[in-house]
C-alpha atoms as a PDB file:
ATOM      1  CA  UNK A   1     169.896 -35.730 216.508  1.00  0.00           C
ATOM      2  CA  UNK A   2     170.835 -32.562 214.551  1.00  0.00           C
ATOM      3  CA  UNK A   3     173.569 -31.793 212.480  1.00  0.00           C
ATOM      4  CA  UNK A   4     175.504 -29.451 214.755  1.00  0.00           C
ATOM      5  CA  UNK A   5     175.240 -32.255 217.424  1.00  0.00           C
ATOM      6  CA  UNK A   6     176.134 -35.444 214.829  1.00  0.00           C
ATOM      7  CA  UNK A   7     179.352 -33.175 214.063  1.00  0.00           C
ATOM      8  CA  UNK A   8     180.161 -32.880 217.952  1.00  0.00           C
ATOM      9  CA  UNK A   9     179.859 -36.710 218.581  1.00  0.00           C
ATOM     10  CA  UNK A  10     182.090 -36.990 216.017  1.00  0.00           C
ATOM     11  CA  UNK A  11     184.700 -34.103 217.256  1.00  0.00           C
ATOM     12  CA  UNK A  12     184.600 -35.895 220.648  1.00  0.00           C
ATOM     13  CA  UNK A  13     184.821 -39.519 219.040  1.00  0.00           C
ATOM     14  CA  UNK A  14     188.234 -38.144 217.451  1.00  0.00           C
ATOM     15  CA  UNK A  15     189.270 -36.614 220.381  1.00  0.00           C
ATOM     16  CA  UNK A  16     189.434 -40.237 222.468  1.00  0.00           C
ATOM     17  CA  UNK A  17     191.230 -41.848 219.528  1.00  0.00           C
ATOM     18  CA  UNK A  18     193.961 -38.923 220.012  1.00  0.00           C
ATOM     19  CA  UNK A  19     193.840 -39.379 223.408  1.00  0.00           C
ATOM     20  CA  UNK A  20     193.890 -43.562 223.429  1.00  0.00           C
ATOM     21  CA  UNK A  21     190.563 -43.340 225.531  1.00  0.00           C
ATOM     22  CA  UNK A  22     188.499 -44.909 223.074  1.00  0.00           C
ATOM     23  CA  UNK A  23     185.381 -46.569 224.453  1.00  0.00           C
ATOM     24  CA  UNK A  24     184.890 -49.774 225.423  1.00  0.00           C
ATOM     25  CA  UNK A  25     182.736 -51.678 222.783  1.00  0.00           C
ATOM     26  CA  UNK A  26     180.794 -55.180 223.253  1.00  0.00           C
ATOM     27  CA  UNK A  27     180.732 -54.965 219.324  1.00  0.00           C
ATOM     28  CA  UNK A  28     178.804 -58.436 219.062  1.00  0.00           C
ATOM     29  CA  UNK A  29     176.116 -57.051 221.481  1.00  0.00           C
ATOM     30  CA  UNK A  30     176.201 -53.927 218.751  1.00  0.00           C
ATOM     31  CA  UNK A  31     175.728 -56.743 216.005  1.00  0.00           C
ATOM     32  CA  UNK A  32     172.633 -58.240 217.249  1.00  0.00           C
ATOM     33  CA  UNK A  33     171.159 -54.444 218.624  1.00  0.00           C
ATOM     34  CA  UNK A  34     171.754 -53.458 214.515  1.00  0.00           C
ATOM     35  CA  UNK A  35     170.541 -56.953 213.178  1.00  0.00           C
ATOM     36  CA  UNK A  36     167.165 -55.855 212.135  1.00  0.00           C
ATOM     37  CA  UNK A  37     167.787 -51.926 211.560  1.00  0.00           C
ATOM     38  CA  UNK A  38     170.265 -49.063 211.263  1.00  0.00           C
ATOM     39  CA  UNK A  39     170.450 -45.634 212.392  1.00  0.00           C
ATOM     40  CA  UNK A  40     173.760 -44.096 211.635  1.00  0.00           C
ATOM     41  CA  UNK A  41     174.021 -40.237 212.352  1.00  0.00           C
ATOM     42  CA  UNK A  42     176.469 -38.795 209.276  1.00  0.00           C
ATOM     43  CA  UNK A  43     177.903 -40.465 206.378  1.00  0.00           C
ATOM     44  CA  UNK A  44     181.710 -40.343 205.605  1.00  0.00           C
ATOM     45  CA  UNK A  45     183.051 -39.941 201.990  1.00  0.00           C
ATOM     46  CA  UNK A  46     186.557 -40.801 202.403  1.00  0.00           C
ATOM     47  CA  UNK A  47     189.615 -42.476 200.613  1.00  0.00           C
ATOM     48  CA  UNK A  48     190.176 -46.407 200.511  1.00  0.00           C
ATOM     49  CA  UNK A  49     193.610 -45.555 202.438  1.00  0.00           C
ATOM     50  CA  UNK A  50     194.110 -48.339 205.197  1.00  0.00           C
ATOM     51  CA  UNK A  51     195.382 -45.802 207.340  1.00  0.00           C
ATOM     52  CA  UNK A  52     192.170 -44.395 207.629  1.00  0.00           C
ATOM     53  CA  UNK A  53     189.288 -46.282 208.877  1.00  0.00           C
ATOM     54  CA  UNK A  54     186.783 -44.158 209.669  1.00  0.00           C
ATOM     55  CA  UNK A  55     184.943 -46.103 212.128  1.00  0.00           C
ATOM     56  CA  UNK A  56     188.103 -46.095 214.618  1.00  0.00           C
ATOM     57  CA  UNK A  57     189.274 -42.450 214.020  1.00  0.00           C
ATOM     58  CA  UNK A  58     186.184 -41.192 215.228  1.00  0.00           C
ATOM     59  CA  UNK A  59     185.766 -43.754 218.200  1.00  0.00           C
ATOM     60  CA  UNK A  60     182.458 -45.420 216.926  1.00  0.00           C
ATOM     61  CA  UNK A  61     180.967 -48.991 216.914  1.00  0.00           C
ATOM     62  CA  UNK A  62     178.586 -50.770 214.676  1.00  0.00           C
ATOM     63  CA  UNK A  63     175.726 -49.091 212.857  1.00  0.00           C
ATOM     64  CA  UNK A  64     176.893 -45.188 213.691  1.00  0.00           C
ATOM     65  CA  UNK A  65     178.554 -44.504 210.435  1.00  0.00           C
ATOM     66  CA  UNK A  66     177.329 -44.722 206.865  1.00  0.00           C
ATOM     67  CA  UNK A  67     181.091 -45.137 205.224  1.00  0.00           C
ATOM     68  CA  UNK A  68     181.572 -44.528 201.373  1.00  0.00           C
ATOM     69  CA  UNK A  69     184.947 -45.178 200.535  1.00  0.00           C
ATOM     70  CA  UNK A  70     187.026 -44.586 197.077  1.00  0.00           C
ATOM     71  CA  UNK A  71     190.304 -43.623 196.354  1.00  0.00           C
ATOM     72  CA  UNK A  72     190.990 -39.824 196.598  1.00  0.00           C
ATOM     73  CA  UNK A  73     187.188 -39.138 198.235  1.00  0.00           C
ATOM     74  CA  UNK A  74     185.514 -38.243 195.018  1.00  0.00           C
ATOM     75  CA  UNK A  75     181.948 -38.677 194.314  1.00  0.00           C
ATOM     76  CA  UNK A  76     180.082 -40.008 191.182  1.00  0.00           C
ATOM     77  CA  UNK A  77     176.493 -40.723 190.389  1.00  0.00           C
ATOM     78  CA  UNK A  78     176.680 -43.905 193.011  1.00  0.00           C
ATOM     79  CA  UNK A  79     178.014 -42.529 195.893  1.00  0.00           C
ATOM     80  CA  UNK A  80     175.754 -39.490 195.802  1.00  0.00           C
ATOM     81  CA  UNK A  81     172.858 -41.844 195.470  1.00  0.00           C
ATOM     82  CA  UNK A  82     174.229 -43.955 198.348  1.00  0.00           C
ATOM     83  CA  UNK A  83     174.522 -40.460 200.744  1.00  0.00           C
ATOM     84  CA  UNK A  84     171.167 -39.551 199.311  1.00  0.00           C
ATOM     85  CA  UNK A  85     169.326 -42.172 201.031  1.00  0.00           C
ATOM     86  CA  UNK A  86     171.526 -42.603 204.308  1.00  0.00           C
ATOM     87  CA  UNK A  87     170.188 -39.281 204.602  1.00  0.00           C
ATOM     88  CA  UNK A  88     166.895 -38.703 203.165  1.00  0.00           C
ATOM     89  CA  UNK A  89     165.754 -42.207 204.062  1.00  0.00           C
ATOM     90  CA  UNK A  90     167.583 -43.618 206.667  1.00  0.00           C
ATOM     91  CA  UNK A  91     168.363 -40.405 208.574  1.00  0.00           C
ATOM     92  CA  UNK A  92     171.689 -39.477 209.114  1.00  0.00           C
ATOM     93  CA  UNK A  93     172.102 -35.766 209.369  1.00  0.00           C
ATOM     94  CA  UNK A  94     176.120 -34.956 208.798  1.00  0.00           C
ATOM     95  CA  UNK A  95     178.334 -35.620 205.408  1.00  0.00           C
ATOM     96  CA  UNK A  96     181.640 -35.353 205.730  1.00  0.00           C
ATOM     97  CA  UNK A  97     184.316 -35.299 202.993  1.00  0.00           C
ATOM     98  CA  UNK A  98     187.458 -36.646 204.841  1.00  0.00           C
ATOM     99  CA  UNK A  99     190.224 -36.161 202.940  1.00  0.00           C
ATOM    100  CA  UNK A 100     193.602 -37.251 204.174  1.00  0.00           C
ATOM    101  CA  UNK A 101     197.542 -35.957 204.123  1.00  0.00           C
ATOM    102  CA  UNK A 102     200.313 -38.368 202.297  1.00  0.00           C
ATOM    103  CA  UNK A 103     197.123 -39.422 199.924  1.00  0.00           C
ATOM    104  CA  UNK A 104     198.006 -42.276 197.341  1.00  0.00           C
ATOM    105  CA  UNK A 105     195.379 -40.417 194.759  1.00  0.00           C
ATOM    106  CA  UNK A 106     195.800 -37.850 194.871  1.00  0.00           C
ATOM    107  CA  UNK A 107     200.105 -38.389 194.703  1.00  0.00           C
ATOM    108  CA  UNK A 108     198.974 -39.852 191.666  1.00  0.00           C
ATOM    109  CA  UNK A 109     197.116 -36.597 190.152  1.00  0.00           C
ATOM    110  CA  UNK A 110     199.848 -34.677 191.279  1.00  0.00           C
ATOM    111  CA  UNK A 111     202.147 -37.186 188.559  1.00  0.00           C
ATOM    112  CA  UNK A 112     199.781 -37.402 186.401  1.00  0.00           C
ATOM    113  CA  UNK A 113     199.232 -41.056 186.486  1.00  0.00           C
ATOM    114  CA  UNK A 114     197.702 -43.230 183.810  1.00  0.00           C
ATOM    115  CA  UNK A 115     196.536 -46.983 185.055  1.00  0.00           C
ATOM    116  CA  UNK A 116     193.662 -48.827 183.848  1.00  0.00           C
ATOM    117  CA  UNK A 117     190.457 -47.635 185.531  1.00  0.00           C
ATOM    118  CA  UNK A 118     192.092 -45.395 187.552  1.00  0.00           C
ATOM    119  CA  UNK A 119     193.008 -42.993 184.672  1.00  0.00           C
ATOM    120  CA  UNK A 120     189.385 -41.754 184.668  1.00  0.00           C
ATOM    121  CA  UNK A 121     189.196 -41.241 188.991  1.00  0.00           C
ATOM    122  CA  UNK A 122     192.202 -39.404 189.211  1.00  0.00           C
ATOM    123  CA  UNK A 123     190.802 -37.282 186.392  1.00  0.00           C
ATOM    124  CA  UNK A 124     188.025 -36.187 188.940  1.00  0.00           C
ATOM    125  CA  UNK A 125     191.213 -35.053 191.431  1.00  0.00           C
ATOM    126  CA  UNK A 126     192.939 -33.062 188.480  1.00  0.00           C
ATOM    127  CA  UNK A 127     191.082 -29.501 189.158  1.00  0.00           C
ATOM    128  CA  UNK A 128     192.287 -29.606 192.628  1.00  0.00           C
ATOM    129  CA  UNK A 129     195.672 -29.840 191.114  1.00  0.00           C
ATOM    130  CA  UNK A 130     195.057 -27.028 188.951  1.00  0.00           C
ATOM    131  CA  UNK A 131     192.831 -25.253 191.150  1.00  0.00           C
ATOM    132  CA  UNK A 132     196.340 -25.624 193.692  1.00  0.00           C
ATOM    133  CA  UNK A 133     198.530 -22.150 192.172  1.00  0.00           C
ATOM    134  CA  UNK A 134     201.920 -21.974 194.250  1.00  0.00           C
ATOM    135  CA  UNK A 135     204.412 -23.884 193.752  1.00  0.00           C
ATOM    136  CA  UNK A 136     204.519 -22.586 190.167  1.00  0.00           C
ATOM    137  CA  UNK A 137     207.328 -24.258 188.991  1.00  0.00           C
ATOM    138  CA  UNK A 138     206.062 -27.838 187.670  1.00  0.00           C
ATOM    139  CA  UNK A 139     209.395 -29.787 188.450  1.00  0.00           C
ATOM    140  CA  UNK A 140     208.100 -28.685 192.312  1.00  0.00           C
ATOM    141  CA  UNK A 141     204.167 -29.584 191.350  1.00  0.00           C
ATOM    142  CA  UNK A 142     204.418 -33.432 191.575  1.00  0.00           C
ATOM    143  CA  UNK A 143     204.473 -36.113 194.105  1.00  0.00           C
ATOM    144  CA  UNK A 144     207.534 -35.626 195.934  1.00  0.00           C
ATOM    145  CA  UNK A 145     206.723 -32.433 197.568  1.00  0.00           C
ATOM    146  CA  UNK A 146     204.652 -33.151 199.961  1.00  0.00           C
ATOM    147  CA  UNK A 147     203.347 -29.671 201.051  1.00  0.00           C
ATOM    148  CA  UNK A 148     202.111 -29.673 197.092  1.00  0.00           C
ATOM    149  CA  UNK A 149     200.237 -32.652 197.455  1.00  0.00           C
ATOM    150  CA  UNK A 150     198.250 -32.105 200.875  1.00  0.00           C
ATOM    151  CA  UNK A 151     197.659 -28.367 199.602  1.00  0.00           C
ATOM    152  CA  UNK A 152     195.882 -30.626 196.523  1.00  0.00           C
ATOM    153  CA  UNK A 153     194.546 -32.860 198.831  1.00  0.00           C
ATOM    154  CA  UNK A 154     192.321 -30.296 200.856  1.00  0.00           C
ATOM    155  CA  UNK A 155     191.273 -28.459 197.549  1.00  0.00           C
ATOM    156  CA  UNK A 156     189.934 -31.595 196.749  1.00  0.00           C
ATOM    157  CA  UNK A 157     187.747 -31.947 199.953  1.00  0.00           C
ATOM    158  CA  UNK A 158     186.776 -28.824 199.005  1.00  0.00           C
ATOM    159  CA  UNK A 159     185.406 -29.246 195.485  1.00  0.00           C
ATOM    160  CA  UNK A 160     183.883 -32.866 196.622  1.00  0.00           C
ATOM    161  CA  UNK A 161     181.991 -30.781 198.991  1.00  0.00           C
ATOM    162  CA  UNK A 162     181.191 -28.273 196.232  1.00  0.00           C
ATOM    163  CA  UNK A 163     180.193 -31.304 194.123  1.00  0.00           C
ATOM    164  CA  UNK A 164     177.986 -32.570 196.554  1.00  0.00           C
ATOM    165  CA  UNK A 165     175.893 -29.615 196.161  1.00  0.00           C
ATOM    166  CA  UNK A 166     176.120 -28.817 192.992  1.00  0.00           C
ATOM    167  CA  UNK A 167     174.777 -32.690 191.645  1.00  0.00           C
ATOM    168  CA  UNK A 168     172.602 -33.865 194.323  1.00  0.00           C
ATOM    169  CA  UNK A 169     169.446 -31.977 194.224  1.00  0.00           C
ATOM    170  CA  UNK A 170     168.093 -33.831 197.223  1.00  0.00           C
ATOM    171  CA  UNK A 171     171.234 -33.067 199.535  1.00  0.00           C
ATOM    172  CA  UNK A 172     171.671 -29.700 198.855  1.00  0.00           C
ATOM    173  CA  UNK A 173     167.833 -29.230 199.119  1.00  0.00           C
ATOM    174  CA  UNK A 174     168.448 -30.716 202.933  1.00  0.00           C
ATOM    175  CA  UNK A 175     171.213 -29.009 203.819  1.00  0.00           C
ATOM    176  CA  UNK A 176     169.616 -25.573 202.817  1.00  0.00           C
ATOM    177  CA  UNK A 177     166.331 -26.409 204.982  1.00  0.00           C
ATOM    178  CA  UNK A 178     168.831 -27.073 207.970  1.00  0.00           C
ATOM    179  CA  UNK A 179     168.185 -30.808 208.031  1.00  0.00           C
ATOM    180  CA  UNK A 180     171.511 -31.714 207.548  1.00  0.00           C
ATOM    181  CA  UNK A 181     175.361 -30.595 207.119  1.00  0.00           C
ATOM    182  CA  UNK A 182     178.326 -31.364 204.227  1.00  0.00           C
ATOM    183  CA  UNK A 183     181.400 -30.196 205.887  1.00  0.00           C
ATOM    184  CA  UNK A 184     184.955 -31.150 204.461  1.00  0.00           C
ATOM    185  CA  UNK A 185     187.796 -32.435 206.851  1.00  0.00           C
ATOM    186  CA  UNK A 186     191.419 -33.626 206.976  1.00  0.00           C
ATOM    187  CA  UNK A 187     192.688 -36.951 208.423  1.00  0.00           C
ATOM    188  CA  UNK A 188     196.837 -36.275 209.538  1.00  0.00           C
ATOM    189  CA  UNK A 189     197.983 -40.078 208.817  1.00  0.00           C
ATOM    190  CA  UNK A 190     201.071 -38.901 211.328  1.00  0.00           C
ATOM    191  CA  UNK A 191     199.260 -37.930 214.417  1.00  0.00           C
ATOM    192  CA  UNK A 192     195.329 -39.350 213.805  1.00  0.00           C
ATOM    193  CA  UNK A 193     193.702 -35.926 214.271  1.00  0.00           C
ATOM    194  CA  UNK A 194     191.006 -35.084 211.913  1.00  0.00           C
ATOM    195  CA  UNK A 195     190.552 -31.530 211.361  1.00  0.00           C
ATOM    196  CA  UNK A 196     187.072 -30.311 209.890  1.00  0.00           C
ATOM    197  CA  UNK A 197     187.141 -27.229 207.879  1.00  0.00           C
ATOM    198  CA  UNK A 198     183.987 -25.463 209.231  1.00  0.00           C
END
């Protein structure tokens, strides 16, 4: 398995879900095959959206996909360590940032939304709000505009994947000796096609 080829399986896998051709799955037989090991091919950092399920978009069964989820795809100390060892020790040779449209997180960046907890995670999705220039009038810079917020949403897949190299020695080690790839993408909750940004 290499990267460019983990990143086709999944182009394909999407392409059945668009096309409602999604393979035929015995998934308890894919239970018992997995019972005693794993070898998933990429990892997916994306949001905790239930429109989303990564599994299903890309038309894969049990014990494919690594799946790190948390609202507004961010990473943090944990989740790199968790995509550190799908890849360095359990061999999975694509991450992908899959961010979505309509996003609940990142809606709440855009507002600048205080809640508990969730104060400090949508702080990690504020410089894709600032890093986001036009509109430049803030009464248009919020939730309701919808073209704001998904322009906010893919700067944030992009920084994640900047992130990703920038605090994970071992990753971006990998990815610079060709053993794996980080690539960002975007989920369209409307029609179900992911589009990957490399």
């Amino acid at each position: 398995m290499t990267p460019a080829k983990a990143l086709q399986l999944l182009k394909e896998g999407n392409e059945r879900f668009l096309n409602g051709s999604l393979r035929e799955r015995k998934l308890h037989q894919q239970v018992i095959e997995t019972a005693y090991g794993q070898y998933p091919f990429a990892s997916i950092i994306g949001c905790i959206d239930s429109r989303v399920p990564t599994s299903l978009v890309f038309d894969q069964g049990i014990g494919s996909l690594f799946s790190a989820r948390v609202a507004g795809n961010v990473v943090n100390e944990d989740i790199l360590g968790s995509l550190e060892f799908a890849c360095k020790l359990a061999g999975a040779r694509l991450v992908v940032v899959l961010g979505h449209t309509s996003c609940g997180a990142v809606k709440g960046a855009c507002d600048q939304a205080e809640l508990g907890n969730l104060t400090a995670l949508l702080a990690k999705i504020n410089p894709a709000v600032l890093a986001v220039t036009e509109p430049e009038n803030p009464e248009e810079r919020t939730s309701k505009n919808a073209t704001f917020v998904d322009a906010v949403a893919l700067e944030n897949v992009k920084l994640t994947v900047q992130n990703i190299r920038i605090y994970s020695n071992v990753l971006r080690s990998m990815e610079k000796e060709g053993a794996i790839k980080i690539i960002g993408a975007m989920y369209n909750v409307a029609t179900g096609e992911v589009s990957f940004l490399d």
